[in-house]
Protein backbone atom coordinates (compact mmCIF):
# COMPACT_ATOMS: atom_id res chain seq x y z
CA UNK A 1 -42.18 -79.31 44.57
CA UNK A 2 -45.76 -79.71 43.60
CA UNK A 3 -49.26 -78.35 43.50
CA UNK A 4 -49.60 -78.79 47.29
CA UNK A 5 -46.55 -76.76 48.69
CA UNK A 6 -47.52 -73.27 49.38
CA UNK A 7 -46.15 -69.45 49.87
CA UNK A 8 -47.82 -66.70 51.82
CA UNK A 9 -47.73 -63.02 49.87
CA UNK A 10 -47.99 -60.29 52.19
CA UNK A 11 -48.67 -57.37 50.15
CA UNK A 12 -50.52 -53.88 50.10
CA UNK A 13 -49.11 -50.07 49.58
CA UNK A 14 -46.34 -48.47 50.58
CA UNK A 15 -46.08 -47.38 54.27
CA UNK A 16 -49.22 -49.87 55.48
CA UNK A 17 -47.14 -51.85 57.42
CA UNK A 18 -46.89 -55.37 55.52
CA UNK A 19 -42.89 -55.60 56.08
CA UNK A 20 -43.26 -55.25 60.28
CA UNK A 21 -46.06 -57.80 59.90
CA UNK A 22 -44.23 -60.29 58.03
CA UNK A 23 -41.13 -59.57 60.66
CA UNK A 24 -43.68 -60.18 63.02
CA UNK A 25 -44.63 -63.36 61.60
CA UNK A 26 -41.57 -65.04 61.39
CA UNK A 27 -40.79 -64.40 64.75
CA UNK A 28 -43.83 -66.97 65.66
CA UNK A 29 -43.67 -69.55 63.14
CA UNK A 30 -41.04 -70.92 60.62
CA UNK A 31 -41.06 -68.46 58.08
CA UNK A 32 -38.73 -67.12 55.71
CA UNK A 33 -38.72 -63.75 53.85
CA UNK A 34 -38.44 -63.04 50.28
CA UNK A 35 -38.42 -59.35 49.64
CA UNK A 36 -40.94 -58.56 46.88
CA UNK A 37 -39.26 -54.94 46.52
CA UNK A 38 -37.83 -53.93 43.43
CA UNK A 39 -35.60 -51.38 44.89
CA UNK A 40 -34.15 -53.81 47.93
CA UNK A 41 -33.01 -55.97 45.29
CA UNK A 42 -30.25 -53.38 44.73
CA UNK A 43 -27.11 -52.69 46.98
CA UNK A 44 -26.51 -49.33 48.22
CA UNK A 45 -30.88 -48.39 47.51
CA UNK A 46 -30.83 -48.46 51.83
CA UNK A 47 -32.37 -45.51 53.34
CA UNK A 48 -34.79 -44.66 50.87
CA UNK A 49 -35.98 -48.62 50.48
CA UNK A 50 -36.49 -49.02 53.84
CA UNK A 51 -34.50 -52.51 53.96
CA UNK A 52 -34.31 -54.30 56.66
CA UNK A 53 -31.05 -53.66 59.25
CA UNK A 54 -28.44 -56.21 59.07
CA UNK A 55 -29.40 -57.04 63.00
CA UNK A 56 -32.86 -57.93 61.35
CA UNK A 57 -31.51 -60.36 58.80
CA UNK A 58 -28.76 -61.98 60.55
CA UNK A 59 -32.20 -63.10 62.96
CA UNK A 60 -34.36 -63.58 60.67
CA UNK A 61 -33.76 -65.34 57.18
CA UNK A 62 -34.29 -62.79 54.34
CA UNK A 63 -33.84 -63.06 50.39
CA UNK A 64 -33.14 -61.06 47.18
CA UNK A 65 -31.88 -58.05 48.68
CA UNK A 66 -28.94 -56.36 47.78
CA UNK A 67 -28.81 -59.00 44.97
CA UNK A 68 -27.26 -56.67 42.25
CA UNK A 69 -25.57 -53.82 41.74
CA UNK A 70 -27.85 -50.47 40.94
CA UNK A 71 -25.93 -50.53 37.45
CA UNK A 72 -27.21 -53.64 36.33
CA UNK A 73 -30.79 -53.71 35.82
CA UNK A 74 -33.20 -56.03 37.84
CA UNK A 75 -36.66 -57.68 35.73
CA UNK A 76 -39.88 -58.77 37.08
CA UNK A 77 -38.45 -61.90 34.84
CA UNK A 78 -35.41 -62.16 37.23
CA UNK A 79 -37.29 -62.45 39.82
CA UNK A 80 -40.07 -64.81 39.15
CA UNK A 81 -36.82 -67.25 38.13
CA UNK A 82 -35.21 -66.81 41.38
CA UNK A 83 -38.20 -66.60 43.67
CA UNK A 84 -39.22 -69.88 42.25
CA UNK A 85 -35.73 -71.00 43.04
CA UNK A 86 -35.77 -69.59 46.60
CA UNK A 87 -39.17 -71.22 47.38
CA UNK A 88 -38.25 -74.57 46.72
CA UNK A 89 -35.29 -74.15 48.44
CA UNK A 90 -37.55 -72.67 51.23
CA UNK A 91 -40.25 -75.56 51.06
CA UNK A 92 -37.24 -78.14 51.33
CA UNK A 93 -35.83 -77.08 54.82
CA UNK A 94 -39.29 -77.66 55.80
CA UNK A 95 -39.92 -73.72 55.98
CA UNK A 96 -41.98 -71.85 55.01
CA UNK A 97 -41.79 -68.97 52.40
CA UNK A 98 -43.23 -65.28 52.88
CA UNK A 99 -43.06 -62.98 50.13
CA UNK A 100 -43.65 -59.77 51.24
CA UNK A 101 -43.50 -56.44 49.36
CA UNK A 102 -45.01 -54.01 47.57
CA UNK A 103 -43.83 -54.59 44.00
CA UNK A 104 -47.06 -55.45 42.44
CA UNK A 105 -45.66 -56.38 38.86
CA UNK A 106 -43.25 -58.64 40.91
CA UNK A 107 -46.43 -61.16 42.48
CA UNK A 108 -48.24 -61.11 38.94
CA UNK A 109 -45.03 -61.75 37.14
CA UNK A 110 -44.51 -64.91 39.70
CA UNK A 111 -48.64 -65.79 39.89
CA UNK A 112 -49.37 -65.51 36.53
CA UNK A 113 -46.67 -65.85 34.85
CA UNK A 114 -44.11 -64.03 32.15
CA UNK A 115 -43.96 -64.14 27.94
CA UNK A 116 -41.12 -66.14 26.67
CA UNK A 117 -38.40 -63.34 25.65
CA UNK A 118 -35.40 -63.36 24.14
CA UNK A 119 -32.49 -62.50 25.86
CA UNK A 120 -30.31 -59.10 25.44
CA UNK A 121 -28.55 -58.59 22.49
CA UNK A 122 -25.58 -56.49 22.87
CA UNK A 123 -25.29 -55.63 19.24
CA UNK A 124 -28.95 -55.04 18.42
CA UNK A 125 -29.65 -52.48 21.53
CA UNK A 126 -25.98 -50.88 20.05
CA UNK A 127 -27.41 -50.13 16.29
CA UNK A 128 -30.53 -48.19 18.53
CA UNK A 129 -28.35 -46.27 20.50
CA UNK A 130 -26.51 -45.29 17.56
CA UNK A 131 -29.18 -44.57 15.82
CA UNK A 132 -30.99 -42.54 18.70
CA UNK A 133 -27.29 -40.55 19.30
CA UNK A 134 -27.97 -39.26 15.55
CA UNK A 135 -31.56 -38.53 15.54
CA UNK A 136 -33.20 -38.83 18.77
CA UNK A 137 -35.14 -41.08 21.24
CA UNK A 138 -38.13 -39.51 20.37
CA UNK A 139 -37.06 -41.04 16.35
CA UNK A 140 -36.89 -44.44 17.95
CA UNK A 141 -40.18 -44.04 19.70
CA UNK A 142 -41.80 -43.19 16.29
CA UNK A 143 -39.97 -46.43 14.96
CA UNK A 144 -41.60 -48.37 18.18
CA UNK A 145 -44.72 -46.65 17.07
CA UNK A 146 -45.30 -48.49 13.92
CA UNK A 147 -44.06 -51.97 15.06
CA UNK A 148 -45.83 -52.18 18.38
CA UNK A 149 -48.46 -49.30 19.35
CA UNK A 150 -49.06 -50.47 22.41
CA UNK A 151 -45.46 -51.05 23.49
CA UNK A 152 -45.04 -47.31 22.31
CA UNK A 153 -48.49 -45.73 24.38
CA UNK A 154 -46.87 -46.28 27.33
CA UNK A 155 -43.17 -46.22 27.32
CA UNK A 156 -42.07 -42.76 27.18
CA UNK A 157 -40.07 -41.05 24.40
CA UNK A 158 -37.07 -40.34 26.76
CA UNK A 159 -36.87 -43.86 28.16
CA UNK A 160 -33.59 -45.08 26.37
CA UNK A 161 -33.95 -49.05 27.98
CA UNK A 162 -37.42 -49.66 27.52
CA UNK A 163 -37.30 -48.45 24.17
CA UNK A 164 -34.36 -50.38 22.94
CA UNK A 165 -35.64 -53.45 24.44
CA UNK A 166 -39.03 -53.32 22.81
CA UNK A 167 -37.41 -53.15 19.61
CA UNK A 168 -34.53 -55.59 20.49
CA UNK A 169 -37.43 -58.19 20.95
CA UNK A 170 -38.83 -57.00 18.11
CA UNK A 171 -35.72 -57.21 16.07
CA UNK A 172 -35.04 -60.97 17.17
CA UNK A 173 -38.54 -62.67 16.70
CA UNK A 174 -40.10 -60.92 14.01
CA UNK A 175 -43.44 -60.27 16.98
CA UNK A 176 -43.93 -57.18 18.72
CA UNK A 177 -43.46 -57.84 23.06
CA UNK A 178 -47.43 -57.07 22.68
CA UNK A 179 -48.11 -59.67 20.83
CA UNK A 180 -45.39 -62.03 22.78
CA UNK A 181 -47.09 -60.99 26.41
CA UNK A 182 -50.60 -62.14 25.07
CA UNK A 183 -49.19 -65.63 24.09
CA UNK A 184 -49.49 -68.29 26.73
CA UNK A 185 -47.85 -67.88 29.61
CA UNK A 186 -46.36 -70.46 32.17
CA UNK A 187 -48.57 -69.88 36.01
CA UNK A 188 -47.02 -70.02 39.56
CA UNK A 189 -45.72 -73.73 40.17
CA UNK A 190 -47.18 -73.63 43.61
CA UNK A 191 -49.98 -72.28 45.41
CA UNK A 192 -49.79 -68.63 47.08
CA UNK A 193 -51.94 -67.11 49.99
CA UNK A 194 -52.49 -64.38 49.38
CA UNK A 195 -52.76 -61.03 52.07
CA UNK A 196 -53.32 -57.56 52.19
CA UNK A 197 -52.97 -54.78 54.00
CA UNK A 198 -55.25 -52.41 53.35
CA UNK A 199 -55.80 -48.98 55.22
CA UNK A 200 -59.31 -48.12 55.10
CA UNK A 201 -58.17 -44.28 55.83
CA UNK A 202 -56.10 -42.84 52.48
CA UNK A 203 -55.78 -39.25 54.35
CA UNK A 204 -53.70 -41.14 57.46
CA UNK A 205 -51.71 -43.39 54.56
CA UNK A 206 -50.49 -40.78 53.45
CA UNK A 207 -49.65 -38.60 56.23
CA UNK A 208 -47.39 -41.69 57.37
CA UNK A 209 -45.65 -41.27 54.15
CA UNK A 210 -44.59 -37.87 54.37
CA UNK A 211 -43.35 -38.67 58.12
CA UNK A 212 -41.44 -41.86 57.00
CA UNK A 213 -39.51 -40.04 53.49
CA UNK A 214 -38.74 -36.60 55.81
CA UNK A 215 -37.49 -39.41 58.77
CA UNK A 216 -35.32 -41.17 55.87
CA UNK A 217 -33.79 -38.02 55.32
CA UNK A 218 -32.59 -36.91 58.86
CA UNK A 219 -31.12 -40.87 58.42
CA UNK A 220 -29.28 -39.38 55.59
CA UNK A 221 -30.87 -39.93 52.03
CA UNK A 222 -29.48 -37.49 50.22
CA UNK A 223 -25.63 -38.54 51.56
CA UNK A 224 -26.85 -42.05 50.33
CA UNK A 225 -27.98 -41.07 47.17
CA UNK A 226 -25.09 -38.85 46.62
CA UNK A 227 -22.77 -42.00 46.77
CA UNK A 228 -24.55 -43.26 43.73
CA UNK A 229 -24.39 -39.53 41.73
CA UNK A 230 -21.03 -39.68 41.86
CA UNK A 231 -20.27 -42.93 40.64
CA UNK A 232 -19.74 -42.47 36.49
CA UNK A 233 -21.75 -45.57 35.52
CA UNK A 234 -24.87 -44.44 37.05
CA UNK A 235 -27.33 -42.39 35.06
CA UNK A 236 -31.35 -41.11 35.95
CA UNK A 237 -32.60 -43.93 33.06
CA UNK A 238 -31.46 -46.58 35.41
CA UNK A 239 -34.24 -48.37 37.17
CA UNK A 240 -32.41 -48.22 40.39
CA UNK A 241 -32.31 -44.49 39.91
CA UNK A 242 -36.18 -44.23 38.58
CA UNK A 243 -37.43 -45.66 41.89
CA UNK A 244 -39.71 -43.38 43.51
CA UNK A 245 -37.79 -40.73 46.60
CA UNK A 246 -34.34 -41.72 44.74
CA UNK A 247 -35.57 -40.01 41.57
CA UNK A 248 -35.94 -36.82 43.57
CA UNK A 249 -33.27 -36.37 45.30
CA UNK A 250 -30.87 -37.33 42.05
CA UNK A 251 -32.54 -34.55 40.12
CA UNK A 252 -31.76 -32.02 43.16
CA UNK A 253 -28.46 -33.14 43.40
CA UNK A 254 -28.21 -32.42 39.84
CA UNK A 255 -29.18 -28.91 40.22
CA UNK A 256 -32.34 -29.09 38.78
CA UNK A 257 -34.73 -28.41 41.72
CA UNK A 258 -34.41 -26.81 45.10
CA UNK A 259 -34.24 -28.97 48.60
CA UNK A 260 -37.81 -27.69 49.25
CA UNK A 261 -39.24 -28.58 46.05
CA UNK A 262 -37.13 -32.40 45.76
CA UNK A 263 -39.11 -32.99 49.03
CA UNK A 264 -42.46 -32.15 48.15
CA UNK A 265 -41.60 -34.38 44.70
CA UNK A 266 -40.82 -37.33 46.43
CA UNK A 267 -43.70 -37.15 48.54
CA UNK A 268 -46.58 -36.88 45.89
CA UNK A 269 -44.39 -39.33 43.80
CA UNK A 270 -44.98 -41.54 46.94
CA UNK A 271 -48.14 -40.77 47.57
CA UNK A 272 -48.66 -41.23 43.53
CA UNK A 273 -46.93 -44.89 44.09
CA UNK A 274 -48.95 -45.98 46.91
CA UNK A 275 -52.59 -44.79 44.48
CA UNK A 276 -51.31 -47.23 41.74
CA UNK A 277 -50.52 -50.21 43.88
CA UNK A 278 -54.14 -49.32 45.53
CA UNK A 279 -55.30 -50.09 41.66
CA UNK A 280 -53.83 -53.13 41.50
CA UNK A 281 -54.88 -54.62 44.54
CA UNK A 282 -58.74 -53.37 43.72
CA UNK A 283 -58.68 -55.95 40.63
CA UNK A 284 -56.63 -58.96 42.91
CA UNK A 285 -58.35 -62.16 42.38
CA UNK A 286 -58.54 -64.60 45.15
CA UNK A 287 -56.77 -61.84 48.16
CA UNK A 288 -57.55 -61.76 51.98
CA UNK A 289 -57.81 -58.37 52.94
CA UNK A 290 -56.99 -57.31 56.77
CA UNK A 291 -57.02 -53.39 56.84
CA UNK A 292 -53.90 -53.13 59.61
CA UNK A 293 -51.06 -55.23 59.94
CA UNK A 294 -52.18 -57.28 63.16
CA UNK A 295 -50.38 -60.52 63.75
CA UNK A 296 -53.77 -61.55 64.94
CA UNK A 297 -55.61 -61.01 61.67
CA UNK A 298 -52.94 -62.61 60.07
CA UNK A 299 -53.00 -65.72 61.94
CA UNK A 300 -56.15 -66.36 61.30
CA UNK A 301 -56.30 -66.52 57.77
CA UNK A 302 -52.91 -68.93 57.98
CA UNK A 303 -54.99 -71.03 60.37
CA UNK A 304 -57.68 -71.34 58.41
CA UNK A 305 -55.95 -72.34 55.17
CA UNK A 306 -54.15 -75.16 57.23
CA UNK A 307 -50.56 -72.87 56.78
CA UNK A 308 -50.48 -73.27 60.22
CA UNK A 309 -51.83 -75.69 63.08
């Protein structure tokens, strides 16, 4: 696969409507989906994800969801390796590939590329949890503190993985992940076309995303969630767990808020979500903006980039 194959992104915030567009899509032209959502990537994450049905998906192709288990972490890494993967696959059938999502970190990891890490070491990330179960996370973050500043300003005290893995990498090259992430990095093997939603009215975004998380829970969110509190390998540092709505609703299942309250959590935590992907599409180099999720918009900018006749 060379310079000249290409993948459409359709991207923009949570709740604008890129997933029925790309549905939409596909139903005209030969397209195939790759979910750009790092919550669909894990089994079980339904309801509060919004995946796709399995109706959906046994009529139109769709990729990397329910690809792991919510125990076993899932890395912007992993999936710039496998959506390179799926897109030649894609590109061979004489398809065509559309990424859609709303996992920012996911299309920069896959357009611009990712530092060359180490892998996990089992006994390395052991000696910091050891460590941490005598003094403290917040010790380790000091320690993180004096080998990589930057690593430390913005991973919190109290995030056990994070943590451990900046110092694992650390530990294993002698360079800080700063310093790693700065170093060259390898781009996207193919060429992407880039859309985005964007809703020019915030105040309507964002009723739409109190009516969509109080609609997932007459679905049954919390029952969902529940399933995955009482497992015993499961724990609120998980990413799986982390991701916005399912946060919320762990923590009231723990006892630690009220129904009431969880609610009005997830839905400034959403709200809160949809602001920072906002941020990262204002700086988006080379993206074609359409500000509602019309096929017709879409089509245009396809046709005009020769994506389609």
């Amino acid at each position: 696969m060379g310079k000249t194959a290409k993948a459409v992104c359709i991207m923009g915030p949570t709740a604008s409507g890129k997933s029925a567009l790309a549905v939409d899509l596909a139903r005209q032209a030969p397209f195939e989906i790759v979910s750009v959502d790092s919550v669909q990537v894990y089994s079980g994450l339904d309801i509060g994800s919004a995946k796709p049905d399995s109706e959906l998906m046994a009529e139109i192709p769709h990729h990397l969801i329910d690809v792991r288990d919510p125990g076993n972490p899932y890395s912007a890494s992993d999936f710039r390796k496998d959506a390179i993967e799926l897109v030649r696959e894609i590109v061979g059938r004489g398809r065509i590939p559309l990424l859609s999502g709303g996992t920012m970190l996911y299309f920069k990891a896959l357009k611009q590329g990712l530092a060359d890490l180490p892998s996990a070491d089992d006994a390395i990330r052991q000696k910091f949890a050891d460590f941490a179960a005598e003094s403290g996370w917040p010790a380790l973050h000091e320690r993180l503190a004096v080998v990589d500043p930057v690593s430390a300003a913005r991973i919190n005290p109290n995030d056990p993985q994070r943590l451990q893995r900046a110092l694992e990498v650390y530990e294993i090259t002698g360079k800080s992940m700063t310093e790693l992430q700065v170093q060259a990095t390898r781009p996207c093997p193919f060429k992407l076309l880039e859309i985005a939603v964007i809703p020019p009215d915030r105040a309507e975004l964002y009723q739409t995303i109190e009516k969509r998380f109080r609609h997932m829970l007459t679905r049954g969110l919390v029952e969902e969630v529940e399933q995955l509190y009482v497992r015993d390998d499961l724990n609120p540092s998980l990413p799986a767990i982390k991701a916005v709505g399912y946060r919320q609703v762990w923590d009231y299942l723990a006892g630690n808020t009220d129904y009431d309250t969880m609610v009005e959590r997830a839905i400034t935590a959403t709200r809160q979500f949809a602001k920072r992907q906002f941020t990262w599409l204002r700086s988006w180099q080379d993206l074609r903006q359409i500000d509602s999720p019309k096929r017709s918009e879409a089509l245009k900018i396809l046709q005009a980039d020769s994506i389609l006749g």
